[in-house]
N, C-alpha and C. Protein backbone atom coordinates (compact mmCIF):
# COMPACT_ATOMS: atom_id res chain seq x y z
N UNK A 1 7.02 -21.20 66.93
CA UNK A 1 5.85 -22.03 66.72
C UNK A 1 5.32 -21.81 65.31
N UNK A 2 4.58 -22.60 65.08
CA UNK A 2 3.64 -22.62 63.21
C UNK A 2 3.23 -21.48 63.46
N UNK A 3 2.71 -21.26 61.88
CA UNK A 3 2.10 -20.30 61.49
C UNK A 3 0.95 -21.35 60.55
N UNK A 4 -0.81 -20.86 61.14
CA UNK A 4 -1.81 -21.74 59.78
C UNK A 4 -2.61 -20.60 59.56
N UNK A 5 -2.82 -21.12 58.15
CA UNK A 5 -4.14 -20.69 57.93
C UNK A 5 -5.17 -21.34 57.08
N UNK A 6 -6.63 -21.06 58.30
CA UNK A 6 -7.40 -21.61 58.17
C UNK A 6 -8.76 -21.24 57.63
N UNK A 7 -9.33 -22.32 56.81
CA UNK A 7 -10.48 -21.95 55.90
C UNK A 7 -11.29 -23.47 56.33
N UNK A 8 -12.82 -22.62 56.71
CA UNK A 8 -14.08 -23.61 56.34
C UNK A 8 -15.17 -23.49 54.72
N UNK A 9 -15.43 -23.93 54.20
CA UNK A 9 -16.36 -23.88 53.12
C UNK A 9 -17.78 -24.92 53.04
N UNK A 10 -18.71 -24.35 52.51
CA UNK A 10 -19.48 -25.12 52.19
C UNK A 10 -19.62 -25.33 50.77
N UNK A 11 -19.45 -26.63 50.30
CA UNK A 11 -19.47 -27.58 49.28
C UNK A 11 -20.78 -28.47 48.73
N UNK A 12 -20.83 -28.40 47.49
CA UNK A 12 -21.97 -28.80 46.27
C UNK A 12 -21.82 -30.53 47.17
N UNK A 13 -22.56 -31.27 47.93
CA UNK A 13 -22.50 -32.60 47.61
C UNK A 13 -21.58 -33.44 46.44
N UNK A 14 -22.61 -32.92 45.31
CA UNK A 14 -22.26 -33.23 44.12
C UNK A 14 -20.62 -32.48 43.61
N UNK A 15 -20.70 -31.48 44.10
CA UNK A 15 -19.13 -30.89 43.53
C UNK A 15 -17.89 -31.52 44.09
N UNK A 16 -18.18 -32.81 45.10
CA UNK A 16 -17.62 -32.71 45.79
C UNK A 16 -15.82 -33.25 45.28
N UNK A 17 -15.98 -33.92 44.33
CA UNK A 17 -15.21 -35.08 43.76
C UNK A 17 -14.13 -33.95 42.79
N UNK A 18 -15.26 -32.73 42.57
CA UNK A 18 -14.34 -31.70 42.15
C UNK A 18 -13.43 -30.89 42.55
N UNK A 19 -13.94 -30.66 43.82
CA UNK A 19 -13.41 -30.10 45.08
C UNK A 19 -12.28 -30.83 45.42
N UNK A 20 -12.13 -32.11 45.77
CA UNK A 20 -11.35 -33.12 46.13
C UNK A 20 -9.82 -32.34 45.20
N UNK A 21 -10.26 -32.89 43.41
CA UNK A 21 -9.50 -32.56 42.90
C UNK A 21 -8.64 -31.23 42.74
N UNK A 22 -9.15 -30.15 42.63
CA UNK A 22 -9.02 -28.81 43.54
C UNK A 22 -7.99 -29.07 44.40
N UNK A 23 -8.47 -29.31 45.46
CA UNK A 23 -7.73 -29.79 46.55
C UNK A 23 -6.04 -30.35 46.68
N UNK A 24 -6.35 -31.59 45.67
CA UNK A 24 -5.03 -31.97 45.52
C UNK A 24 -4.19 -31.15 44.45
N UNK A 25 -4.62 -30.64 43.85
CA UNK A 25 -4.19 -29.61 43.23
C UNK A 25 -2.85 -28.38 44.22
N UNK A 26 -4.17 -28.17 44.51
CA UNK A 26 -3.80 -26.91 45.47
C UNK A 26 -2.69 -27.34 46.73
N UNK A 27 -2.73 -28.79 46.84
CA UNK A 27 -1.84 -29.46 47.76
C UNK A 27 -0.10 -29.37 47.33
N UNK A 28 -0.46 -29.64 45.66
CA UNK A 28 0.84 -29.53 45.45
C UNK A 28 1.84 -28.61 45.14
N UNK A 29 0.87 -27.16 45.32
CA UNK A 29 1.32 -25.97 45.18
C UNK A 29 1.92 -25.82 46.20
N UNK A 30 0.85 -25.65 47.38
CA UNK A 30 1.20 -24.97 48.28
C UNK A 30 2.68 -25.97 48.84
N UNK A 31 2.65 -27.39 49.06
CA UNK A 31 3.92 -27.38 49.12
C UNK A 31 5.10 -27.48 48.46
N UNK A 32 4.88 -27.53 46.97
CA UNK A 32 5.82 -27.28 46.00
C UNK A 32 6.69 -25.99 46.55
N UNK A 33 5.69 -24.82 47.08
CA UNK A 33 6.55 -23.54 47.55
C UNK A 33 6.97 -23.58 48.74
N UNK A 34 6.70 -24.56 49.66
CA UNK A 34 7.22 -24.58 50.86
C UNK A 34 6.18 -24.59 52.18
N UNK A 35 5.02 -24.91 51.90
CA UNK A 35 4.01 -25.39 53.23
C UNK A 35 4.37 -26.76 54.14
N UNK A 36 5.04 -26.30 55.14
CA UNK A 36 5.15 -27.52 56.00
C UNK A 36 4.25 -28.62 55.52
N UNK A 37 2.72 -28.49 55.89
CA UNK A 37 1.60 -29.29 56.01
C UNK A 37 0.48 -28.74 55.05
N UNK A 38 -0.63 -29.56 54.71
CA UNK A 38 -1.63 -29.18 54.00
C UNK A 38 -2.66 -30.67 54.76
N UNK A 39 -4.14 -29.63 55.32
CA UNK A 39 -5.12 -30.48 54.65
C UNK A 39 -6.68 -30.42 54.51
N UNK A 40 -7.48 -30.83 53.82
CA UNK A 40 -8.58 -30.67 53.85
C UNK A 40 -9.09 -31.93 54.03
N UNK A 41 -10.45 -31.05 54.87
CA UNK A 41 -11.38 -32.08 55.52
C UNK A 41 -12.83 -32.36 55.61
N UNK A 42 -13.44 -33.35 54.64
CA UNK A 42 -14.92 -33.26 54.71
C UNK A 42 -15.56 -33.77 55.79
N UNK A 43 -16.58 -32.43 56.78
CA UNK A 43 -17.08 -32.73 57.24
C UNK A 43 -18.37 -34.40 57.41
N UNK A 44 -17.75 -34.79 59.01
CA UNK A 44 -18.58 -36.28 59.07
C UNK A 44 -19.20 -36.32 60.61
N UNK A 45 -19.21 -35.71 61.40
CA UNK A 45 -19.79 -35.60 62.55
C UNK A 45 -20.01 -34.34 62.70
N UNK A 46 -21.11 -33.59 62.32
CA UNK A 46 -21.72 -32.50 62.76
C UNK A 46 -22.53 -32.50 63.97
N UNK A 47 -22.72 -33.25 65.07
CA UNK A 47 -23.37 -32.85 66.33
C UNK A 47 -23.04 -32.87 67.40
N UNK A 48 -22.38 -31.99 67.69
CA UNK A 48 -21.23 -31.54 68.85
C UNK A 48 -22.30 -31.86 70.32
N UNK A 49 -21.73 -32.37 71.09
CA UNK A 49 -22.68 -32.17 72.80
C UNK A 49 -22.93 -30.80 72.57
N UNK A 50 -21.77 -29.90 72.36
CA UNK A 50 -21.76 -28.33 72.78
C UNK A 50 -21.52 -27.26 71.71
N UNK A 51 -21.58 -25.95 71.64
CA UNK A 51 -21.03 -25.50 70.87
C UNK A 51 -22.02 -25.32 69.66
N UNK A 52 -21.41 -24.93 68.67
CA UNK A 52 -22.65 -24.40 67.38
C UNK A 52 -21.63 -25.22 66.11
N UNK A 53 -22.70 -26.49 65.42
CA UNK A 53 -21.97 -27.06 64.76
C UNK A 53 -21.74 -25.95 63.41
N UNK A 54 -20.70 -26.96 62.80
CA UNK A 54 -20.22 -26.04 61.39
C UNK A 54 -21.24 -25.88 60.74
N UNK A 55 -21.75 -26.57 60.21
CA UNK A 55 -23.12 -26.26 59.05
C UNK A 55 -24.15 -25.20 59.66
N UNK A 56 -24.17 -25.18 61.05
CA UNK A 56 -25.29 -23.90 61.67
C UNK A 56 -24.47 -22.82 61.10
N UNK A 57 -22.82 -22.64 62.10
CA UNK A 57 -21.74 -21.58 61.52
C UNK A 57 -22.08 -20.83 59.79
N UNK A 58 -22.18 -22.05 59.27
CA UNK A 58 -21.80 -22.17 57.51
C UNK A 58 -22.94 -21.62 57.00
N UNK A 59 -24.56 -22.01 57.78
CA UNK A 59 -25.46 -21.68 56.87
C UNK A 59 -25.67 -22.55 55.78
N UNK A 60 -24.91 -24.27 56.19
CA UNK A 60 -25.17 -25.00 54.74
C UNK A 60 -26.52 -25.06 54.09
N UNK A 61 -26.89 -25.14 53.08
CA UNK A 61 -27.90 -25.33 52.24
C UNK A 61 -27.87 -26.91 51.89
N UNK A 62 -29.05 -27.56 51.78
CA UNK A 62 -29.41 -28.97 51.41
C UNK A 62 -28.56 -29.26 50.29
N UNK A 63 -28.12 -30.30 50.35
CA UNK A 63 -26.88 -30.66 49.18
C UNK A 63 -25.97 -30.02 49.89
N UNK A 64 -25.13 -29.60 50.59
CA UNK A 64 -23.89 -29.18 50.78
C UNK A 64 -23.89 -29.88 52.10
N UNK A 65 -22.34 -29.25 52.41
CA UNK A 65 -21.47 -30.07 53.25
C UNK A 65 -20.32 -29.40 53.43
N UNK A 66 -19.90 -29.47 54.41
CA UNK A 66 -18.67 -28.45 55.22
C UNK A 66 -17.20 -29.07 54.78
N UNK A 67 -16.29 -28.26 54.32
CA UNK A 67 -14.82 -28.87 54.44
C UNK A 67 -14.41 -27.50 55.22
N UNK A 68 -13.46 -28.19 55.81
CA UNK A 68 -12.49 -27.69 57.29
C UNK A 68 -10.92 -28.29 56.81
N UNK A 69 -10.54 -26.91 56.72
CA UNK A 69 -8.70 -27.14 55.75
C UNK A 69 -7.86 -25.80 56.64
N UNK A 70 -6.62 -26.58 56.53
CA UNK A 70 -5.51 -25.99 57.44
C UNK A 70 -4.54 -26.17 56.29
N UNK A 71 -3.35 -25.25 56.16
CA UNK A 71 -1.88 -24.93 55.64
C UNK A 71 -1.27 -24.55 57.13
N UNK A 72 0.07 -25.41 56.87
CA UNK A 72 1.08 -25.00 58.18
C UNK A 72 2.19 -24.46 57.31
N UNK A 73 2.46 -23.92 58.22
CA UNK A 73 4.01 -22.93 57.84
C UNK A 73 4.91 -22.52 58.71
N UNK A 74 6.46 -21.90 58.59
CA UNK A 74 6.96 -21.65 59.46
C UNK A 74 6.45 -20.69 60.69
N UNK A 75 6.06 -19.99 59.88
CA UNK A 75 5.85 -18.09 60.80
C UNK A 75 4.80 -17.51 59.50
N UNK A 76 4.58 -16.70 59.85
CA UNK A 76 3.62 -15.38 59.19
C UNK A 76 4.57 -15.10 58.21
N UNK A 77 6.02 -14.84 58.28
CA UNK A 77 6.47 -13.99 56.95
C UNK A 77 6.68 -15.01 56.02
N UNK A 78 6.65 -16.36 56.86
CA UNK A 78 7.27 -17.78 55.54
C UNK A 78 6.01 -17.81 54.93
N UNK A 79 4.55 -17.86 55.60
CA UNK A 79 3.32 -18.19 55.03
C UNK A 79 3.08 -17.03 54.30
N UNK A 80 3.54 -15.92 54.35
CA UNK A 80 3.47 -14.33 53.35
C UNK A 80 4.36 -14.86 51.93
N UNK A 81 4.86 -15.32 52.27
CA UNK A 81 6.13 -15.65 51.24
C UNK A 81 5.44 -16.85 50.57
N UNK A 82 5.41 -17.36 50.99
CA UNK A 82 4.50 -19.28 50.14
C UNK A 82 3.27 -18.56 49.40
N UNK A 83 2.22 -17.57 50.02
CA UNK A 83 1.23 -17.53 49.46
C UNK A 83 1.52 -16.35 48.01
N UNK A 84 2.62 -15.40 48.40
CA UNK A 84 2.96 -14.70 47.31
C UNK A 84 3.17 -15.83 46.07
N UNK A 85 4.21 -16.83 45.97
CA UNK A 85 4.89 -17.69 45.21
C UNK A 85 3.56 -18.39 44.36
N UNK A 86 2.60 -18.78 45.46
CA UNK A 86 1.83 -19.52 44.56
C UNK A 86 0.56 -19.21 43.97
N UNK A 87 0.75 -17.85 44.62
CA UNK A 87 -0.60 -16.83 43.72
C UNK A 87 0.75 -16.62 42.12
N UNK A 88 1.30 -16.45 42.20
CA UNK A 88 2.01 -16.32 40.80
C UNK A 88 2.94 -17.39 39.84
N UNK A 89 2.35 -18.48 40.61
CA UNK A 89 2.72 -19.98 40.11
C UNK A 89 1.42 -19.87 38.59
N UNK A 90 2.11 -20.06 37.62
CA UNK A 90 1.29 -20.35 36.39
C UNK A 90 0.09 -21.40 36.87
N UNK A 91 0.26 -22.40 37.55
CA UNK A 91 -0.88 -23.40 37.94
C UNK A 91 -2.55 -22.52 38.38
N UNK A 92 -1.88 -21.20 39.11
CA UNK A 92 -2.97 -20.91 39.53
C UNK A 92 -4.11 -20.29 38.48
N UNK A 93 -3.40 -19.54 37.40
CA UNK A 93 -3.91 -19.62 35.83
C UNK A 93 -5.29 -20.25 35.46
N UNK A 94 -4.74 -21.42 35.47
CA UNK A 94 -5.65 -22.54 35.08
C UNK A 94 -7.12 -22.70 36.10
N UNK A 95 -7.51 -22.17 36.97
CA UNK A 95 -8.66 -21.97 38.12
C UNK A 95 -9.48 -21.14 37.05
N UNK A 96 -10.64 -21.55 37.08
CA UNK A 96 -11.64 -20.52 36.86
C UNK A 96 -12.15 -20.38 37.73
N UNK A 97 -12.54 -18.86 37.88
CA UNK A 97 -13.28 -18.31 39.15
C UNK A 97 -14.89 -18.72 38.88
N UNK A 98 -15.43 -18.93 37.54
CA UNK A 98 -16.63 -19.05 37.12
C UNK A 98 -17.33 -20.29 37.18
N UNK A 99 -15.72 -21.38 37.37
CA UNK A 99 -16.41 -22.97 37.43
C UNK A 99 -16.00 -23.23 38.58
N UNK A 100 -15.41 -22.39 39.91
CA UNK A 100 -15.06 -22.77 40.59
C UNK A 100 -16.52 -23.81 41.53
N UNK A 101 -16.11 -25.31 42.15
CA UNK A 101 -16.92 -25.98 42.98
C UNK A 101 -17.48 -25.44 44.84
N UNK A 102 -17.00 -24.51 44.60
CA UNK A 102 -17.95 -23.69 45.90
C UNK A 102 -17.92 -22.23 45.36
N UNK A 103 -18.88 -21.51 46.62
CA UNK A 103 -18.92 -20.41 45.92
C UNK A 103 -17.94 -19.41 47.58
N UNK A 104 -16.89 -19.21 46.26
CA UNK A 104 -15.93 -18.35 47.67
C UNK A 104 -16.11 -16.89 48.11
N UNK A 105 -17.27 -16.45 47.59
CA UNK A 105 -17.91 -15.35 48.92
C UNK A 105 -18.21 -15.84 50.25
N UNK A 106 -18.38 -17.34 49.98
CA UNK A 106 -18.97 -17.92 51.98
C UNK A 106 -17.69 -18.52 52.62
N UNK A 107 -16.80 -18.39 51.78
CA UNK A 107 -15.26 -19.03 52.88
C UNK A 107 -15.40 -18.36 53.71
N UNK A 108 -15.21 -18.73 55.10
CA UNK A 108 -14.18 -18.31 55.92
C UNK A 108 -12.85 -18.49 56.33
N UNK A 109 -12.11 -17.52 55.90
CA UNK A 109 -10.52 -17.98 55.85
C UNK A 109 -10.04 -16.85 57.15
N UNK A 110 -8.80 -16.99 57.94
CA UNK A 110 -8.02 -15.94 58.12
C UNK A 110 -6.59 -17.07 58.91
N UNK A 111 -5.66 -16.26 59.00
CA UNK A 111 -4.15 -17.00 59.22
C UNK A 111 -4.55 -16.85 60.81
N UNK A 112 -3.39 -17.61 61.50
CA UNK A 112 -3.57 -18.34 62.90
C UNK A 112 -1.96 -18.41 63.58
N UNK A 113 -1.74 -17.76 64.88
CA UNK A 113 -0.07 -18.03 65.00
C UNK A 113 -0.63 -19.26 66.02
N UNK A 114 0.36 -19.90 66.65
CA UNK A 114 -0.19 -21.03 67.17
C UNK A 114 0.30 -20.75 68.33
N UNK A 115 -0.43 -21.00 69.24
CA UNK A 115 0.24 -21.29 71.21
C UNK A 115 0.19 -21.90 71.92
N UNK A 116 -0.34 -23.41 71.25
CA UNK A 116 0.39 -24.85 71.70
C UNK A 116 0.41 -25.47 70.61
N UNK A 117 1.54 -26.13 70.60
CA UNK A 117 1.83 -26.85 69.32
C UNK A 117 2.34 -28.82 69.51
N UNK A 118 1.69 -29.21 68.96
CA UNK A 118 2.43 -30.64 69.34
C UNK A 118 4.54 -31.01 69.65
């Protein structure tokens, strides 16, 4: 079965177009090295019947807004292997941590084995 891993963030409104770009960026890394799947997702229905929506989770602040992003992969050692490759892909270089469009102390990220799969 896959291997994901998954990250929520809260996002500048305004950053958002930056983020986007980011995004596709980061799309073509990760499968340039071999990610099955990639995607990110701006939150658009935050009011669940049940449950604790993302932005409660997130702690969004006025102006922001939730993205919800998945990477698929074979297994844990293929997604060990993809994320080595593209932390040392020259592309990643080019990121500033200082202009980055969210602030990634509030990600929540961690990897996921899967136990139903389409």
């Amino acid at each position: 079965m896959p291997y994901v891993d998954g990250f929520v963030l809260a996002v500048a409104k305004r950053k958002l177009q930056k983020y986007r770009d980011m995004a596709r960026v980061g799309k073509r890394l990760w499968m340039k090295h071999g990610a099955l799947d990639y995607h990110e997702c701006v939150a658009e229905d935050l009011k669940p019947a049940y449950g604790v929506p993302f932005h409660k989770m997130m702690k969004v602040k006025a102006g922001e807004t939730v993205v919800f992003s998945w990477i698929v992969f074979k297994s844990r050692a293929h997604r060990d292997k993809v994320n080595a490759a593209v932390m040392k892909d020259p592309v990643m270089n080019t990121f500033d941590p200082k202009d980055m469009p969210v602030d990634m102390k509030r990600m929540v990220y961690g990897g996921f084995a899967s136990i139903v799969d389409a």
